[in-house]
C-alpha atoms as a PDB file:
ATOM      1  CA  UNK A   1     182.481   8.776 166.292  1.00  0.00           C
ATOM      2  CA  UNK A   2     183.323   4.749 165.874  1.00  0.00           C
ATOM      3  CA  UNK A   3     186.967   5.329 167.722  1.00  0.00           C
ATOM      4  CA  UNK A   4     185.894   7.909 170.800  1.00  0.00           C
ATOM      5  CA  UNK A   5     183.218   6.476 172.877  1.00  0.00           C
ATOM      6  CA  UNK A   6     181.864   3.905 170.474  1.00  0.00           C
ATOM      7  CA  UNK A   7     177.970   3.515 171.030  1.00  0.00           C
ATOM      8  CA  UNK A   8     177.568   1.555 167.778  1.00  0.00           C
ATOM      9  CA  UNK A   9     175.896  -2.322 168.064  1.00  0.00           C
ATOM     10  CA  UNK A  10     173.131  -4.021 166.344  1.00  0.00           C
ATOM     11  CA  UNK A  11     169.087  -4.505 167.588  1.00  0.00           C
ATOM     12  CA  UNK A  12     167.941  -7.410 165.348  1.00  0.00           C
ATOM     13  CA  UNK A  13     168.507 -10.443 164.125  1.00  0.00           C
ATOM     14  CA  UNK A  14     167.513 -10.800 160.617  1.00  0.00           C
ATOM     15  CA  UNK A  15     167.035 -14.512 159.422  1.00  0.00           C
ATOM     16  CA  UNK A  16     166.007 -15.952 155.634  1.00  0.00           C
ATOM     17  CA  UNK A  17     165.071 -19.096 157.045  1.00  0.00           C
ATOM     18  CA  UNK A  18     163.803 -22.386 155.401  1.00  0.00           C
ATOM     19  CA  UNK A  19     160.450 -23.814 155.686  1.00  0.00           C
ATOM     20  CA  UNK A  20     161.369 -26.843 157.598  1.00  0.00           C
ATOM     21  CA  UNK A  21     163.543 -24.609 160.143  1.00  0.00           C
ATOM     22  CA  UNK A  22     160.562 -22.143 160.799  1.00  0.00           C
ATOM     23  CA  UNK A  23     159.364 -23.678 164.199  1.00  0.00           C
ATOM     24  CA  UNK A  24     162.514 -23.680 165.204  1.00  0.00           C
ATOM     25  CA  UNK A  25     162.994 -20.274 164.975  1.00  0.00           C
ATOM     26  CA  UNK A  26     159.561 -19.691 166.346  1.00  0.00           C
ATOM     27  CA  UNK A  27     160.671 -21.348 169.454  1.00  0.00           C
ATOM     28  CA  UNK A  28     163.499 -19.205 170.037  1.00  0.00           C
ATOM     29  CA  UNK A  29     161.413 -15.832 169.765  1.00  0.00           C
ATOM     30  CA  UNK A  30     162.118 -15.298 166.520  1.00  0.00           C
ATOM     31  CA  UNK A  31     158.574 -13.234 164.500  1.00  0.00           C
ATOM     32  CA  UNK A  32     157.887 -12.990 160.895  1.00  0.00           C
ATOM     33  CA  UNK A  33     158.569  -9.419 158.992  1.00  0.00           C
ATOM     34  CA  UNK A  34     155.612  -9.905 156.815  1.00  0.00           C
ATOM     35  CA  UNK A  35     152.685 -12.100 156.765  1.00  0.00           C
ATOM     36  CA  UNK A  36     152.870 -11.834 152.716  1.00  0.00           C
ATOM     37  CA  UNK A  37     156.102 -13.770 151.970  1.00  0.00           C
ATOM     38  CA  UNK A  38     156.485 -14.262 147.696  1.00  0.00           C
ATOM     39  CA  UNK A  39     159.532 -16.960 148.324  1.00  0.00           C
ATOM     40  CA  UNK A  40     157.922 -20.456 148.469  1.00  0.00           C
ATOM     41  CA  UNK A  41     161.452 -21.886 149.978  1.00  0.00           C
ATOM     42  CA  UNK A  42     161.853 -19.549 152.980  1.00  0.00           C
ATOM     43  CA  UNK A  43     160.648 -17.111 155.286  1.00  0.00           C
ATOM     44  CA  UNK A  44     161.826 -13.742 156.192  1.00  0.00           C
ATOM     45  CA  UNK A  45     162.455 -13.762 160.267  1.00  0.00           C
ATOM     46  CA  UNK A  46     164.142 -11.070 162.764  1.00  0.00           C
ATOM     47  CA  UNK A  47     164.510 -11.279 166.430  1.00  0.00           C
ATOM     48  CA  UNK A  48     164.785  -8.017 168.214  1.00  0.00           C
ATOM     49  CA  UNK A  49     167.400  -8.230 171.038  1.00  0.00           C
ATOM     50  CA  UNK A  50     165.705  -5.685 173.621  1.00  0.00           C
ATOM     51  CA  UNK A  51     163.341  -8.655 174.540  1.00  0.00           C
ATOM     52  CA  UNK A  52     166.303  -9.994 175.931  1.00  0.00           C
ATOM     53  CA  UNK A  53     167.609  -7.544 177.934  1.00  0.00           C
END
C-alpha cells in the first residue's frame, strides 16, 4: 500500500507548547485539544491542515 499509489500524509499539527508561546500559536490558527489542561508549564495545541487548503 505505502510503495503503489501512496495516499499516506498527515492532517494535524500537534504542538506541546509553552505558556509564554501560546498567543503565538493562537495567531497562527493553532486551537486547544482540551480546555482542562493538568500541565501548569504548557498547553496541548493542534492545527488541522484542511483549513488551509
Amino acid at each position: 500500500m505505502f510503495v503503489i499509489e501512496n495516499r499516506t500524509g498527515c492532517r494535524f499539527l500537534t504542538v506541546d507548547a509553552y505558556l509564554n508561546a501560546v498567543p503565538f500559536y493562537e495567531k497562527n490558527g493553532f486551537r486547544f485539544m482540551t480546555q482542562d489542561d493538568d500541565d501548569p508549564h504548557t498547553r496541548l495545541m493542534y492545527f488541522d491542515l484542511l483549513d488551509i487548503v
